[in-house]
C-alpha atoms as a PDB file:
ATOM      1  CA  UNK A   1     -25.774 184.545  49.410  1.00  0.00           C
ATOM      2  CA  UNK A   2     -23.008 186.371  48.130  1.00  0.00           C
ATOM      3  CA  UNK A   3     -24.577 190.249  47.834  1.00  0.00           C
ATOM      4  CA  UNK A   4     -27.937 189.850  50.104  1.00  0.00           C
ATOM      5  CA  UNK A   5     -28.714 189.758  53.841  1.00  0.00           C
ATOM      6  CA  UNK A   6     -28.394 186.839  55.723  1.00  0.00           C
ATOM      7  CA  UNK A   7     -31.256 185.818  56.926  1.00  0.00           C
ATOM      8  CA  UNK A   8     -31.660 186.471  60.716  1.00  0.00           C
ATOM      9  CA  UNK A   9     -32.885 184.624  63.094  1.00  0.00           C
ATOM     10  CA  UNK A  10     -34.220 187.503  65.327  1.00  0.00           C
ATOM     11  CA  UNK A  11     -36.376 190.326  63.488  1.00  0.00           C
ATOM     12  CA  UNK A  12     -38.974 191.609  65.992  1.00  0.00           C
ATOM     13  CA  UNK A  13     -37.773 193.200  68.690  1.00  0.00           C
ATOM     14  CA  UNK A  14     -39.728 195.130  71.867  1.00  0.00           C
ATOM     15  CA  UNK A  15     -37.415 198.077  73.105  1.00  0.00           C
ATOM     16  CA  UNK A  16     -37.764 198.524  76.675  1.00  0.00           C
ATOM     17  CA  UNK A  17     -35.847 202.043  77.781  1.00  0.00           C
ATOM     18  CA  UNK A  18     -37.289 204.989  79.968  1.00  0.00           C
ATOM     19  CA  UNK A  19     -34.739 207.598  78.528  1.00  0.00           C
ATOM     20  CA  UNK A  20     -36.512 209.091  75.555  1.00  0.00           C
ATOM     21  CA  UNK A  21     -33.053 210.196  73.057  1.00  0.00           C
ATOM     22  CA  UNK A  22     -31.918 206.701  73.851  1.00  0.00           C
ATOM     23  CA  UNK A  23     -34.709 204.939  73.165  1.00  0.00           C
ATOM     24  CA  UNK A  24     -35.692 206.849  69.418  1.00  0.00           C
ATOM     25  CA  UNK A  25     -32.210 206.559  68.439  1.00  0.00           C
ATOM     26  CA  UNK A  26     -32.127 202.767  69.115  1.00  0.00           C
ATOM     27  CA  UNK A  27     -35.745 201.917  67.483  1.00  0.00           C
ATOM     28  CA  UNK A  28     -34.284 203.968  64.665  1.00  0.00           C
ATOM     29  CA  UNK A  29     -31.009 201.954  64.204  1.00  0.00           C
ATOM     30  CA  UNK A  30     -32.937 199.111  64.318  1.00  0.00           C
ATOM     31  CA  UNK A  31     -35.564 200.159  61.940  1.00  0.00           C
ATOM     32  CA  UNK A  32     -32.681 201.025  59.799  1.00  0.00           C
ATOM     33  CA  UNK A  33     -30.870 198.102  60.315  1.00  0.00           C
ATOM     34  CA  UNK A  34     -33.993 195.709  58.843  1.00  0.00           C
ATOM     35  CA  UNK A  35     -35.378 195.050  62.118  1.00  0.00           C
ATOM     36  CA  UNK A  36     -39.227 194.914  63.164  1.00  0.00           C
ATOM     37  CA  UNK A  37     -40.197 197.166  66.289  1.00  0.00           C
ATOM     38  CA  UNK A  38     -42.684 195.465  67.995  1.00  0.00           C
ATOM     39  CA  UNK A  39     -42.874 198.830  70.021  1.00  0.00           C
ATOM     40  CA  UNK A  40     -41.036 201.097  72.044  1.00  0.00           C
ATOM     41  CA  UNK A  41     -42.111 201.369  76.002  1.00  0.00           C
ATOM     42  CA  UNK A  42     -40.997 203.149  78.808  1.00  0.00           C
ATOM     43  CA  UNK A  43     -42.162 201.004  81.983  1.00  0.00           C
ATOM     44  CA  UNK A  44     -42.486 197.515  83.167  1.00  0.00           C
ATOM     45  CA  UNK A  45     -46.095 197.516  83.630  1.00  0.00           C
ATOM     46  CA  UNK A  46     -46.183 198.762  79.033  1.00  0.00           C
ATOM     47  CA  UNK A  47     -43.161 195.755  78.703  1.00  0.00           C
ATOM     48  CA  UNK A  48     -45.324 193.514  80.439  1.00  0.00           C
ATOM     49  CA  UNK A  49     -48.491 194.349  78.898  1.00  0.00           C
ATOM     50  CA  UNK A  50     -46.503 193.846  75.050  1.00  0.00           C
ATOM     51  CA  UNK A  51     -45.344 190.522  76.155  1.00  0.00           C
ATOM     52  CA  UNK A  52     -48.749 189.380  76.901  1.00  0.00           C
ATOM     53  CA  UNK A  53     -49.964 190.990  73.770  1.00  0.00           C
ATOM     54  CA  UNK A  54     -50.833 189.062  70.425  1.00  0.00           C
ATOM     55  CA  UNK A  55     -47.741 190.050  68.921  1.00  0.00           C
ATOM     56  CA  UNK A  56     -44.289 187.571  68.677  1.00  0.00           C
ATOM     57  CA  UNK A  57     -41.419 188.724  69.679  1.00  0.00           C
ATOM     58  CA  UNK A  58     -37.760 187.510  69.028  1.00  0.00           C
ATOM     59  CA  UNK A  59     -36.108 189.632  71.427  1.00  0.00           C
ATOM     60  CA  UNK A  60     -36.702 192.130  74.043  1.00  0.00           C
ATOM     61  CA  UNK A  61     -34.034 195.252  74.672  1.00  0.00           C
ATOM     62  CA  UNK A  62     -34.335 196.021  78.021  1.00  0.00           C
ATOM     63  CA  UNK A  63     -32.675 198.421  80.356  1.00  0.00           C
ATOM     64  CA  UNK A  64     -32.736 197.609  83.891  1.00  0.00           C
ATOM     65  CA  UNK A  65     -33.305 200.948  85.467  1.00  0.00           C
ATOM     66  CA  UNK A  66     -36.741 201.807  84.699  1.00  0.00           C
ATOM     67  CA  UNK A  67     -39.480 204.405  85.897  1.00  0.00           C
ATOM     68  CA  UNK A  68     -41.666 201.839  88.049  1.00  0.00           C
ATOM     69  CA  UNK A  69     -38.818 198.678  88.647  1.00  0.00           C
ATOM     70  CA  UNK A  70     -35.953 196.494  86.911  1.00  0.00           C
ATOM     71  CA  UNK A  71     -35.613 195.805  83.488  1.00  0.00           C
ATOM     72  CA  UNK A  72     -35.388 192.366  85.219  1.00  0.00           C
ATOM     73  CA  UNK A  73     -38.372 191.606  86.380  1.00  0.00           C
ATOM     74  CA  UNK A  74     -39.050 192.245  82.696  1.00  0.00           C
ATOM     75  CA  UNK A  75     -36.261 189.168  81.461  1.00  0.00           C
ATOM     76  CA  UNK A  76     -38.228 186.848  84.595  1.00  0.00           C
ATOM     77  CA  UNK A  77     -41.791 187.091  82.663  1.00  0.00           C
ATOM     78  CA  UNK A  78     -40.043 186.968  79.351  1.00  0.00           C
ATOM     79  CA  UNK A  79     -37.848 184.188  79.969  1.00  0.00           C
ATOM     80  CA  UNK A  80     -40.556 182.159  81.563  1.00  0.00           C
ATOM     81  CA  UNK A  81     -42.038 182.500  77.995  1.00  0.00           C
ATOM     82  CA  UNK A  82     -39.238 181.728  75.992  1.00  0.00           C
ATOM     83  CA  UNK A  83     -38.335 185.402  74.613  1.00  0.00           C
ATOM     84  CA  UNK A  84     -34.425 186.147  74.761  1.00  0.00           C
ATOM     85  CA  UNK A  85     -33.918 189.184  76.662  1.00  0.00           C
ATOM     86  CA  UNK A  86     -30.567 191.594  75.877  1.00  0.00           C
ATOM     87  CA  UNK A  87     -30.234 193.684  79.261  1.00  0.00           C
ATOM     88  CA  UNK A  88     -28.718 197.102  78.073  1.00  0.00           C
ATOM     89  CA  UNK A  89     -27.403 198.652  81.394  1.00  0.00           C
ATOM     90  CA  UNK A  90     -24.321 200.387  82.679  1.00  0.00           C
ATOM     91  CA  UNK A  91     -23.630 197.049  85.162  1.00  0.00           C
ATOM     92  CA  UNK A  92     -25.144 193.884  84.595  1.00  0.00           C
ATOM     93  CA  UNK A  93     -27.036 193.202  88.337  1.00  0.00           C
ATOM     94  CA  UNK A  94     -26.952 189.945  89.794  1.00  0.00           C
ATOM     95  CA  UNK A  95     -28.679 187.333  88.721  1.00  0.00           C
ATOM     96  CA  UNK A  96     -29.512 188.297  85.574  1.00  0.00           C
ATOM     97  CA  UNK A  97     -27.366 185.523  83.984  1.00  0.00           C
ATOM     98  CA  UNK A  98     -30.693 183.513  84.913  1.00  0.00           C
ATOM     99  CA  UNK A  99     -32.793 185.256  83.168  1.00  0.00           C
ATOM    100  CA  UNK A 100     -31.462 186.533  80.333  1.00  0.00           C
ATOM    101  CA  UNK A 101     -29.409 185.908  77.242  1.00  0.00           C
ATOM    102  CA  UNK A 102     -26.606 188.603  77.436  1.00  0.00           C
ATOM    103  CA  UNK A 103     -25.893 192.212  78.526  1.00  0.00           C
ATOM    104  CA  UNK A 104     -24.514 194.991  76.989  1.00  0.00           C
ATOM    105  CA  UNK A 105     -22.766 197.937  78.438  1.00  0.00           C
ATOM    106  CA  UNK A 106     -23.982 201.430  78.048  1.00  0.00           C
ATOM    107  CA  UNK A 107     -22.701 203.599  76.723  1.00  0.00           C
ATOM    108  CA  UNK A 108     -22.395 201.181  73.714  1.00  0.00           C
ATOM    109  CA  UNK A 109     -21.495 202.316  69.836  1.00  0.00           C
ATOM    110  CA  UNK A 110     -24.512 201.130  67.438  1.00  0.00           C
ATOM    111  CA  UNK A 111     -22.365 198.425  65.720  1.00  0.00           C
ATOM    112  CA  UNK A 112     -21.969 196.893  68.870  1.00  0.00           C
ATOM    113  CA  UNK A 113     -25.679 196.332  69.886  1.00  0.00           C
ATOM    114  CA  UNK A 114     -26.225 194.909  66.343  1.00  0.00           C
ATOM    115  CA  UNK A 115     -23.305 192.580  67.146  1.00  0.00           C
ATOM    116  CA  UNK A 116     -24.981 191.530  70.488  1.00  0.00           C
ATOM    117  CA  UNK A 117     -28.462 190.906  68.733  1.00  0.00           C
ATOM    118  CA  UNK A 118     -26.445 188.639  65.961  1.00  0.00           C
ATOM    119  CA  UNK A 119     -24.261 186.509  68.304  1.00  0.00           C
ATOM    120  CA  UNK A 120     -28.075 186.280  70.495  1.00  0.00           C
ATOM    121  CA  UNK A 121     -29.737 185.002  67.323  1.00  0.00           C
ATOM    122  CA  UNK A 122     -26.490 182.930  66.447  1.00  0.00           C
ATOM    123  CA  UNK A 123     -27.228 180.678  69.822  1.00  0.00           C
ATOM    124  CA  UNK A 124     -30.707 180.974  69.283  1.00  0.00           C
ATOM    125  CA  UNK A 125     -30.108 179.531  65.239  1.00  0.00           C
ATOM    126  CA  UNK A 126     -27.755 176.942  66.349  1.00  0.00           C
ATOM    127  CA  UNK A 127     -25.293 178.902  64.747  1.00  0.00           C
ATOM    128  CA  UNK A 128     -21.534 179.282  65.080  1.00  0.00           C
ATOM    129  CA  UNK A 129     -20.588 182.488  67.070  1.00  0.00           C
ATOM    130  CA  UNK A 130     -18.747 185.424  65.404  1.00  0.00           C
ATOM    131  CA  UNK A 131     -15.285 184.735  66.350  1.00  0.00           C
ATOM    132  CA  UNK A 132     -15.095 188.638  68.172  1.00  0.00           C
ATOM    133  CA  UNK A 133     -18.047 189.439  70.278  1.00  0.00           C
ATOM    134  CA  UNK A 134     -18.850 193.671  71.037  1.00  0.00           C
ATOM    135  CA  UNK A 135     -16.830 195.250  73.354  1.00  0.00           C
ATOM    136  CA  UNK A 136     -18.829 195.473  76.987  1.00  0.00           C
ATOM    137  CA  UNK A 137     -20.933 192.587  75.559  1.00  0.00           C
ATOM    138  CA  UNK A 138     -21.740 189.638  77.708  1.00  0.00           C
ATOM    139  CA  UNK A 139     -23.390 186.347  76.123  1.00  0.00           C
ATOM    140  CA  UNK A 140     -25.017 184.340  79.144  1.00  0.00           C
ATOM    141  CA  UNK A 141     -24.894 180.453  78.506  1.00  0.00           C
ATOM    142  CA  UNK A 142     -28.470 179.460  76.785  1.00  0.00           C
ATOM    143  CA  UNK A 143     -30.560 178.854  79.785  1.00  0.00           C
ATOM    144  CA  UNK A 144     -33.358 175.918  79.467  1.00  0.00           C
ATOM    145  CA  UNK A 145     -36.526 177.574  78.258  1.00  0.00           C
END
């Protein structure tokens, strides 16, 4: 495809982040950037609630520090379902390398969280990784789902 998209392999995405600029500016990126938000929540018990929703989701932002517990607890239920989780956190916590598919350090300039969710859907895909992943990007080896 020489002048169109390529065709991802993650579109919907649920946004998990309890600080409100942070959180409009990345659903609007991603909006902007072709994506599908499956929604935008604040809390583990709302993440929680979307995963078990009817929806399908290809990917789930999370940051760990939320209101009422840890984005991970979030990447456990997820993962035990088969969603790819990108932790977005200023230090990846232990243990998350279990859970999830990669973290990304915040701060973190747009381009780079787009390059995170491509190299995510690249493993996901089967697909060769970019040969330069983000800066303050971590991509966890593909655990067993």
């Amino acid at each position: 495809m020489l002048f169109g998209r390529k065709k991802r392999n993650i579109t919907r995405i649920l946004v998990v982040e309890d600080e409100p600029l942070v959180a409009f500016d990345t659903e609007h990126f991603l909006i902007a950037s072709g994506f599908e938000i499956a929604g935008t929540v604040d809390t583990v018990a709302a993440a929680l609630a979307a995963i078990e929703g009817e929806g399908e989701l290809d990917l789930i932002l999370a940051d760990v520090n939320l209101s009422d517990g840890s984005g991970l607890e979030v990447a456990r239920i997820a993962h035990a379902r088969g969603i790819p989780v990108l932790l977005v956190t200023g230090a990846c916590p232990e243990g998350a390398d279990g859970v999830a598919a990669g973290w990304l350090a915040k701060p973190y300039p747009q381009k780079d969280l787009l390059g995170a969710i491509d190299a995510i859907g690249a493993v996901i895909g089967g697909e060769k990784l970019p040969r330069r992943l983000p800066q303050g990007f971590d991509l966890f080896p593909r655990p067993a789902m």
